[in-house]
PDB file of N, CA and C in Angstrom:
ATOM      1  N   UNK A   1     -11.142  10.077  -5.946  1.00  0.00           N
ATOM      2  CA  UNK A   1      -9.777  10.478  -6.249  1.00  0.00           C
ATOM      3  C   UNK A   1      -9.785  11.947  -6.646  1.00  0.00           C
ATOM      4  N   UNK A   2      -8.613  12.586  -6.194  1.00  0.00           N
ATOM      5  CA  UNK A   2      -8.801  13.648  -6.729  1.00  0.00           C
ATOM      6  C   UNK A   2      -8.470  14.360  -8.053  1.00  0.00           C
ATOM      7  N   UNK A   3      -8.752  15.158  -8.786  1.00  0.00           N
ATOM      8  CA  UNK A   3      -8.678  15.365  -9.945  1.00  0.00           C
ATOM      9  C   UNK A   3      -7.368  15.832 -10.318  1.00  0.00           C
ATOM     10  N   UNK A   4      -6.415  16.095  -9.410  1.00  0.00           N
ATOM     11  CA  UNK A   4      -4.862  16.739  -9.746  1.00  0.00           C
ATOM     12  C   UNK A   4      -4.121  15.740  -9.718  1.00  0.00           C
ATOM     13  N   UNK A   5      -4.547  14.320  -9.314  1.00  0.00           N
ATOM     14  CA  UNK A   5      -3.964  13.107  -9.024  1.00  0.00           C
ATOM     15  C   UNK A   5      -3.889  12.632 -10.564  1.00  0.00           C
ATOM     16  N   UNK A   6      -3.048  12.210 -10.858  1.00  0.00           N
ATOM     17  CA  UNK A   6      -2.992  11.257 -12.197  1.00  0.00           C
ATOM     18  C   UNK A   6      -2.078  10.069 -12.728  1.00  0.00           C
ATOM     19  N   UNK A   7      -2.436   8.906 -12.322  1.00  0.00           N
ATOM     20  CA  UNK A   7      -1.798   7.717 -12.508  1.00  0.00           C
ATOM     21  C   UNK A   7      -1.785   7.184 -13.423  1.00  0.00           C
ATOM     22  N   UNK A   8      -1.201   6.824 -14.597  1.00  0.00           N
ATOM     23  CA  UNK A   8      -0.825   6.405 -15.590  1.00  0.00           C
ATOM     24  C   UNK A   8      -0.712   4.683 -15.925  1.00  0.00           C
ATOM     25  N   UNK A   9      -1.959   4.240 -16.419  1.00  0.00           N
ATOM     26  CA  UNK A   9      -1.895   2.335 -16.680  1.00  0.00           C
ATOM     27  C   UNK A   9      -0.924   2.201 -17.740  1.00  0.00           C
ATOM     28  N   UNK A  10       0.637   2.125 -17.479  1.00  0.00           N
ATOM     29  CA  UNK A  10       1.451   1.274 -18.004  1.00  0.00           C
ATOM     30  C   UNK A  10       2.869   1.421 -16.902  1.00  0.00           C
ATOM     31  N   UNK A  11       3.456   1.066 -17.260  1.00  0.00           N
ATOM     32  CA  UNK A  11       4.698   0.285 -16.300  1.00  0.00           C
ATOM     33  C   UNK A  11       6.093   1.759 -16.502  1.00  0.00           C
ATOM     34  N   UNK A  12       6.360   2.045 -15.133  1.00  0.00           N
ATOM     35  CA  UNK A  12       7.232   3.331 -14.872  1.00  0.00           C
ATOM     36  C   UNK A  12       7.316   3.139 -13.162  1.00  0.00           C
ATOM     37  N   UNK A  13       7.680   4.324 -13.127  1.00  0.00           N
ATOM     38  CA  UNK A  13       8.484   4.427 -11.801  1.00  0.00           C
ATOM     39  C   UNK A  13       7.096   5.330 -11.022  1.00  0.00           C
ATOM     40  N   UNK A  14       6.804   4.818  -9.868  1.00  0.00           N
ATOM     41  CA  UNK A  14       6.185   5.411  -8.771  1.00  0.00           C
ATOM     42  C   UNK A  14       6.929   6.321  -8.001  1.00  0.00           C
ATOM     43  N   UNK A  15       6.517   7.470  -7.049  1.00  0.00           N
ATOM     44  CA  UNK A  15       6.291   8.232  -6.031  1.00  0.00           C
ATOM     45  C   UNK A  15       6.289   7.672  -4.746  1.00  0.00           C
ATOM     46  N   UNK A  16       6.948   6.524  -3.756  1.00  0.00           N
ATOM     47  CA  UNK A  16       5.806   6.271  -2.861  1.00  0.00           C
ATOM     48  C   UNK A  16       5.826   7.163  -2.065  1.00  0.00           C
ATOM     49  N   UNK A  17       7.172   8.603  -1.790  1.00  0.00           N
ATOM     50  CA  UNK A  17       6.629   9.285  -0.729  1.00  0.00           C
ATOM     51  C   UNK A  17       5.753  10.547  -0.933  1.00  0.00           C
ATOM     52  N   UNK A  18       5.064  10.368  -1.910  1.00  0.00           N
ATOM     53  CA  UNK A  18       4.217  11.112  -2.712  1.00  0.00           C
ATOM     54  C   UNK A  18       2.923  11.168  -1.353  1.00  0.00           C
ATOM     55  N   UNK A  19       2.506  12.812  -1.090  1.00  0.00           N
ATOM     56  CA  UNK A  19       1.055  12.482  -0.008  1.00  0.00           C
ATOM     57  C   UNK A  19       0.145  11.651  -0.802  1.00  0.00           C
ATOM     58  N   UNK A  20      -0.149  12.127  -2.314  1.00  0.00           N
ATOM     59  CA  UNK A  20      -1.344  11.267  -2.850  1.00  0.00           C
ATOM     60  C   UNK A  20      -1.049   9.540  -3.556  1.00  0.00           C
ATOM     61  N   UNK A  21      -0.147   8.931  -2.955  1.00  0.00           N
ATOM     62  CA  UNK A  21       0.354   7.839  -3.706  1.00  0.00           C
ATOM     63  C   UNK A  21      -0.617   7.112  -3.075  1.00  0.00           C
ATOM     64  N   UNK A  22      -1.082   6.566  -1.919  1.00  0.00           N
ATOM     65  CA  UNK A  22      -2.506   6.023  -1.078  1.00  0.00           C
ATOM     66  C   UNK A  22      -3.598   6.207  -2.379  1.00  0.00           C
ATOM     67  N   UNK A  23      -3.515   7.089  -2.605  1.00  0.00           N
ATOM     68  CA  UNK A  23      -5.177   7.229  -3.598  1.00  0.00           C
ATOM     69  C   UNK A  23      -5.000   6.616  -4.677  1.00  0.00           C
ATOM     70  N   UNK A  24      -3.585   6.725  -5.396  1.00  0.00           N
ATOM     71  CA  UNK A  24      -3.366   6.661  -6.426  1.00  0.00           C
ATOM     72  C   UNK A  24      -3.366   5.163  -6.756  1.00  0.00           C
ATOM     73  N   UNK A  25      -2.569   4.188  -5.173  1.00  0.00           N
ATOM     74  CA  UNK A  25      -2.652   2.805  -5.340  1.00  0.00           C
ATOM     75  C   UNK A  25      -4.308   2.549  -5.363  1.00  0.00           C
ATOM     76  N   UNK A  26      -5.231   2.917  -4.813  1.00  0.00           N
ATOM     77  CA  UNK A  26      -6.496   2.554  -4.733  1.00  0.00           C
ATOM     78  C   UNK A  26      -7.028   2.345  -5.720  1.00  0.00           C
ATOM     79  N   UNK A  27      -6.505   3.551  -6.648  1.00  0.00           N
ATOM     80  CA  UNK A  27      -7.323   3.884  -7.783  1.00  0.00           C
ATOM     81  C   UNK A  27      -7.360   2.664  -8.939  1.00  0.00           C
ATOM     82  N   UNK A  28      -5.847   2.412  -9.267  1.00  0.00           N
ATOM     83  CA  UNK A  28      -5.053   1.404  -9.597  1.00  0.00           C
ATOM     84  C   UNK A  28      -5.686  -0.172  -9.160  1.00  0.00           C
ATOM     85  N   UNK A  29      -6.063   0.011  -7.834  1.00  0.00           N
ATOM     86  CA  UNK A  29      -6.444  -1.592  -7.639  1.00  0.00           C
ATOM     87  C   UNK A  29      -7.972  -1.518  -8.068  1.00  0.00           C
ATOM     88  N   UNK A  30      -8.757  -0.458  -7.626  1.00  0.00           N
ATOM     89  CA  UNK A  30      -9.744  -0.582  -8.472  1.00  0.00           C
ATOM     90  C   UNK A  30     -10.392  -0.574  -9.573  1.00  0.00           C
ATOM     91  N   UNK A  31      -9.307  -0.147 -10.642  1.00  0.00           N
ATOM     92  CA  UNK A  31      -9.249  -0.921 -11.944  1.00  0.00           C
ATOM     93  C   UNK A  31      -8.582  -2.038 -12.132  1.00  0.00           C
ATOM     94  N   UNK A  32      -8.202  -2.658 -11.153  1.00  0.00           N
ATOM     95  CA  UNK A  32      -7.653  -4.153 -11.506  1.00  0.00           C
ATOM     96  C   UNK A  32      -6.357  -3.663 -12.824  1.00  0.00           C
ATOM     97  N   UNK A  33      -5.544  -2.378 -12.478  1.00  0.00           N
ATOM     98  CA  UNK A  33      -3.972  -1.737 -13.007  1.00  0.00           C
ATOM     99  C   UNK A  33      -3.191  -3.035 -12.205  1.00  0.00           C
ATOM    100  N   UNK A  34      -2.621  -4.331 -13.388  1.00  0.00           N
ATOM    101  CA  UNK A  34      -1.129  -4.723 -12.869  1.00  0.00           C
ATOM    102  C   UNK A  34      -0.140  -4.066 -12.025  1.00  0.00           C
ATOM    103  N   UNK A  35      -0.185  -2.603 -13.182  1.00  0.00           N
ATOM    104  CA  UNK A  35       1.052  -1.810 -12.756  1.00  0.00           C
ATOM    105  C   UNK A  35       0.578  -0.477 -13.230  1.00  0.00           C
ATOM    106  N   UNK A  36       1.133   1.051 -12.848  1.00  0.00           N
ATOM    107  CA  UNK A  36       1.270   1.895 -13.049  1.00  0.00           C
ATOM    108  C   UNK A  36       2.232   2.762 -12.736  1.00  0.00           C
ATOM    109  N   UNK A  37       1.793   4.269 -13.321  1.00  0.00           N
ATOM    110  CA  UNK A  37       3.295   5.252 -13.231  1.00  0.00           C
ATOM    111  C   UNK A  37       2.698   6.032 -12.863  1.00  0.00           C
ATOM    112  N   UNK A  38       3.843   7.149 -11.864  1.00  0.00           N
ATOM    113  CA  UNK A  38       3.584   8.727 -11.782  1.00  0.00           C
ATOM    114  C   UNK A  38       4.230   9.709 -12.874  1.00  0.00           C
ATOM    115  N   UNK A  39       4.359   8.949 -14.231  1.00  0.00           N
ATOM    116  CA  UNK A  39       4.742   9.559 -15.019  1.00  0.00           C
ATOM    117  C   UNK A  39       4.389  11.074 -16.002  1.00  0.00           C
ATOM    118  N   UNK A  40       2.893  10.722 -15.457  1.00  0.00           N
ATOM    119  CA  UNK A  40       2.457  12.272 -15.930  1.00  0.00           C
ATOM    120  C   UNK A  40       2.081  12.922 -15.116  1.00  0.00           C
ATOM    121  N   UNK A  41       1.809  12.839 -13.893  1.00  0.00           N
ATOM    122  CA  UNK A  41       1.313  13.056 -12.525  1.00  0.00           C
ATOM    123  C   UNK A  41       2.422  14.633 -12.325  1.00  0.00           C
ATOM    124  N   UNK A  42       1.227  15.677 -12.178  1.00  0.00           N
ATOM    125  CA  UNK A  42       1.983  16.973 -11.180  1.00  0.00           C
ATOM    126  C   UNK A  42       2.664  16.896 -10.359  1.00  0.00           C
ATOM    127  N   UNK A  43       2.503  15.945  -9.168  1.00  0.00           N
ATOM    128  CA  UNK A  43       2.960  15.234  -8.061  1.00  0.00           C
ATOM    129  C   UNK A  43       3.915  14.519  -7.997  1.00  0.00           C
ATOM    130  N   UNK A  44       4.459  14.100  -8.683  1.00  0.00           N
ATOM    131  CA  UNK A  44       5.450  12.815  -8.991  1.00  0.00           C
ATOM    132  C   UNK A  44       6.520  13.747  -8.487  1.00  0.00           C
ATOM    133  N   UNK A  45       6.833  14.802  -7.713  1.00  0.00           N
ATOM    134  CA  UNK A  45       7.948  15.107  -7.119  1.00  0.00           C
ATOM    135  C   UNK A  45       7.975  15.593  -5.829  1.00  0.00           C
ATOM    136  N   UNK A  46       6.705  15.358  -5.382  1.00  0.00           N
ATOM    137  CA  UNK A  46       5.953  15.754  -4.159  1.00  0.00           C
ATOM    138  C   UNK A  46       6.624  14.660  -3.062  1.00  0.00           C
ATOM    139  N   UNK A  47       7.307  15.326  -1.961  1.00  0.00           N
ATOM    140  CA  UNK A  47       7.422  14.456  -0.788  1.00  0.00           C
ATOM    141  C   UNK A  47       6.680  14.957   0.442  1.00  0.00           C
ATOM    142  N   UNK A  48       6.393  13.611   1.285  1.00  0.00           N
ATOM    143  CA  UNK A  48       6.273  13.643   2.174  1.00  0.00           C
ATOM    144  C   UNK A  48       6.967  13.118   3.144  1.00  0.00           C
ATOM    145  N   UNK A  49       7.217  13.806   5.304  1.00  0.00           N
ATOM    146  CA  UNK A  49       7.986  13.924   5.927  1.00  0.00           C
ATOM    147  C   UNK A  49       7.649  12.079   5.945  1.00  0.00           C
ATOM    148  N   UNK A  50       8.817  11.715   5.755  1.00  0.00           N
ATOM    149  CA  UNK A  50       9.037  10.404   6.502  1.00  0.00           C
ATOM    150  C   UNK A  50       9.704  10.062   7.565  1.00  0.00           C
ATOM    151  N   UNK A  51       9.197   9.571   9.085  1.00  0.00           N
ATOM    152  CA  UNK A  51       9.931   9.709   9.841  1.00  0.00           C
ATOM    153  C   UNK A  51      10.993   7.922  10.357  1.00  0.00           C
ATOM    154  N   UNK A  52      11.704   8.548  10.276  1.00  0.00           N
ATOM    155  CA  UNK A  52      12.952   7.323  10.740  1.00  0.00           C
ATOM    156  C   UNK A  52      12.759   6.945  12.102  1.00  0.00           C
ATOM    157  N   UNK A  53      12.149   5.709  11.794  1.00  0.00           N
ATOM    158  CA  UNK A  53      11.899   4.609  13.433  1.00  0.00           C
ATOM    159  C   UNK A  53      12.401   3.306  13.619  1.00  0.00           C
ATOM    160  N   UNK A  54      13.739   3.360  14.586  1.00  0.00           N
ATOM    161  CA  UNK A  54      13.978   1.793  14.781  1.00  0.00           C
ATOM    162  C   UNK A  54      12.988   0.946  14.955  1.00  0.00           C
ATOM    163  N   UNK A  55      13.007  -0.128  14.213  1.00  0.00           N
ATOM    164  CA  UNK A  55      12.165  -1.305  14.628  1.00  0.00           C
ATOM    165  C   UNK A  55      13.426  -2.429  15.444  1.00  0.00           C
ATOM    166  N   UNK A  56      12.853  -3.062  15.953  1.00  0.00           N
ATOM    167  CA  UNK A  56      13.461  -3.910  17.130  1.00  0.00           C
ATOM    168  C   UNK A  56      12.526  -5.507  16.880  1.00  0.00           C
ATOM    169  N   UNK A  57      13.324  -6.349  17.421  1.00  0.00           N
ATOM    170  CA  UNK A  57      12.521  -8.027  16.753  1.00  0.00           C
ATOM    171  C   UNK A  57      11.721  -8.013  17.338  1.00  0.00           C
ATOM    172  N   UNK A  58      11.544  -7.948  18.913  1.00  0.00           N
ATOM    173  CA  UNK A  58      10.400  -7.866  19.454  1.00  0.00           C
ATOM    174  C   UNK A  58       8.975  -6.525  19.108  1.00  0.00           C
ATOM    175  N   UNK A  59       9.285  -5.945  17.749  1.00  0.00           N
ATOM    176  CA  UNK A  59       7.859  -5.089  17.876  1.00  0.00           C
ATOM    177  C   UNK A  59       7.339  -5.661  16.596  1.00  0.00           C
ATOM    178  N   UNK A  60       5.875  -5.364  16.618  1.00  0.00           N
ATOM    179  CA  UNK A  60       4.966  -6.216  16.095  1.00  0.00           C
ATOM    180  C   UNK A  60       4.200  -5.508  15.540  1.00  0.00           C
ATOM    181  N   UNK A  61       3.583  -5.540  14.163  1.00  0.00           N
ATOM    182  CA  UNK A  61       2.806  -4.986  13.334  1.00  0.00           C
ATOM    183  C   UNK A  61       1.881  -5.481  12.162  1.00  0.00           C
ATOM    184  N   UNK A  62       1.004  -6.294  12.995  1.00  0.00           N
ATOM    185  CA  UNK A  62       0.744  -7.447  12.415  1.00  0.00           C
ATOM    186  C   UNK A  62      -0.078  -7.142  11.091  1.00  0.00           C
ATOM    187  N   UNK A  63      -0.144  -7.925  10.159  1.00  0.00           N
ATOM    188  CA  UNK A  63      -0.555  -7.443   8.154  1.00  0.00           C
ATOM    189  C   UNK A  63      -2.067  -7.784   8.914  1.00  0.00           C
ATOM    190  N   UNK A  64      -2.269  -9.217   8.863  1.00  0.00           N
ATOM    191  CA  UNK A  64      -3.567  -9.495   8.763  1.00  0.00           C
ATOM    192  C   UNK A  64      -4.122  -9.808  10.321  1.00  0.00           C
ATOM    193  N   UNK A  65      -5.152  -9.800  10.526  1.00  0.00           N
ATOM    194  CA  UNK A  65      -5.808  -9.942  11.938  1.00  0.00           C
ATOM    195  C   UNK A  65      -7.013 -11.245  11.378  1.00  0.00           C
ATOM    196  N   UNK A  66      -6.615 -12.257  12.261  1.00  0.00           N
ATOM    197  CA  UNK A  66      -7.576 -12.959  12.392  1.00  0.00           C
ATOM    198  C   UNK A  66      -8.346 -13.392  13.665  1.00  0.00           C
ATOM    199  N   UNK A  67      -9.295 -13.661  13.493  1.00  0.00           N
ATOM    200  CA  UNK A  67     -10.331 -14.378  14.499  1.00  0.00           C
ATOM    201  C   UNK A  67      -9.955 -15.738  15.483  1.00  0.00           C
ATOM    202  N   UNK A  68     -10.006 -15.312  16.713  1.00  0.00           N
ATOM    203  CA  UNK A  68      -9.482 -16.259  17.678  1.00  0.00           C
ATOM    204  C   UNK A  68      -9.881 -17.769  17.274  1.00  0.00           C
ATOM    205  N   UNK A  69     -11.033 -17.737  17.062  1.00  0.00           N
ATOM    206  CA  UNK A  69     -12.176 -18.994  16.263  1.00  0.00           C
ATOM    207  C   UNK A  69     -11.261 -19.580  15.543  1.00  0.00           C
ATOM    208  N   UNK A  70     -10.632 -18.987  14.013  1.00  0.00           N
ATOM    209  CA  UNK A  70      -9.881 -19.890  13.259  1.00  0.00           C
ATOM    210  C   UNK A  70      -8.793 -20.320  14.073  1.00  0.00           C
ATOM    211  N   UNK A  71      -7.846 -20.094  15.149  1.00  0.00           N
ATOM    212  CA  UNK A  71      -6.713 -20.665  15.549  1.00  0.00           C
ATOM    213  C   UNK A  71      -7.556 -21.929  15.874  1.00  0.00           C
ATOM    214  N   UNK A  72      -8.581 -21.765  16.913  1.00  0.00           N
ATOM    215  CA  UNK A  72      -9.136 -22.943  17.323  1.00  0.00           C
ATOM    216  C   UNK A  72      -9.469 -24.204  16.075  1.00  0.00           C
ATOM    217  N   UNK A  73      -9.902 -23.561  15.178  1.00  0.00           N
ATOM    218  CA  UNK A  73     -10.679 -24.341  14.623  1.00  0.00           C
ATOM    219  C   UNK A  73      -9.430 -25.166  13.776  1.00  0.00           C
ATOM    220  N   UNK A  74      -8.218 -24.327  13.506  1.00  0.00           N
ATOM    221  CA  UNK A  74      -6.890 -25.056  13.022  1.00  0.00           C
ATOM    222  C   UNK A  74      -6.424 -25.689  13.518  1.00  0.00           C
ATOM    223  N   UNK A  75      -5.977 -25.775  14.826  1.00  0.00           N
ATOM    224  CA  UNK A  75      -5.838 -26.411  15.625  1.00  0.00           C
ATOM    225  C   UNK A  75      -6.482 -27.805  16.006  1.00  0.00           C
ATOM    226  N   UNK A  76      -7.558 -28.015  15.917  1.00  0.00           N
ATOM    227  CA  UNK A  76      -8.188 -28.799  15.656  1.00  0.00           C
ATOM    228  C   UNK A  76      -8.233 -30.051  14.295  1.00  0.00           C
ATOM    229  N   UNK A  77      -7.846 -29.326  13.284  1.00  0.00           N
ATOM    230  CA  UNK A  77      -7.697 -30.102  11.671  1.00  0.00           C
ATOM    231  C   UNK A  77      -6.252 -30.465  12.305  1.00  0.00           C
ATOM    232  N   UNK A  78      -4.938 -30.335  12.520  1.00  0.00           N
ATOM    233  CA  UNK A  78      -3.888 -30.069  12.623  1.00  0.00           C
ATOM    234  C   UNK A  78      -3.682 -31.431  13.633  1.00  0.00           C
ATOM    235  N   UNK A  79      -4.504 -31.437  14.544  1.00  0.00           N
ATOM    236  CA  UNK A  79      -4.699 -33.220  15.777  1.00  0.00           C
ATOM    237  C   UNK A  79      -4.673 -34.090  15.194  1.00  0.00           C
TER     238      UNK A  79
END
């Protein structure tokens, strides 16, 4: 993490279009942080370009990827 980054372990308002908010969640999960703030954070007013993209029902962005194997193997318990 970088050292200008500074996330705060108690409960406030986040940044997410912050460039360093990625590090900052990391940092956070790797202390096992419930919750945190960009409350003291230099950054906490820092944006980044967000770009505006229709999504449509048919497009797809799937969270988790699994292994062809488990459909099979579900499929199977499921008979």
């Amino acid at each position: 993490m970088n050292h200008n980054e500074n996330p705060v372990h108690t409960k406030g308002d986040k940044n997410v279009f912050c460039p360093y908010y990625g590090n900052c969640l990391d940092y956070a999960v790797e202390f096992h942080w419930e919750y945190w703030t960009c409350l003291h954070c230099q950054h906490k007013q820092k944006e980044t370009f967000v770009e505006d993209v229709l999504l449509l029902a048919k497009d797809t962005d799937p969270y988790y990827s699994f292994s062809p194997y488990l459909y099979k193997k579900a499929a199977n318990i499921l008979l």
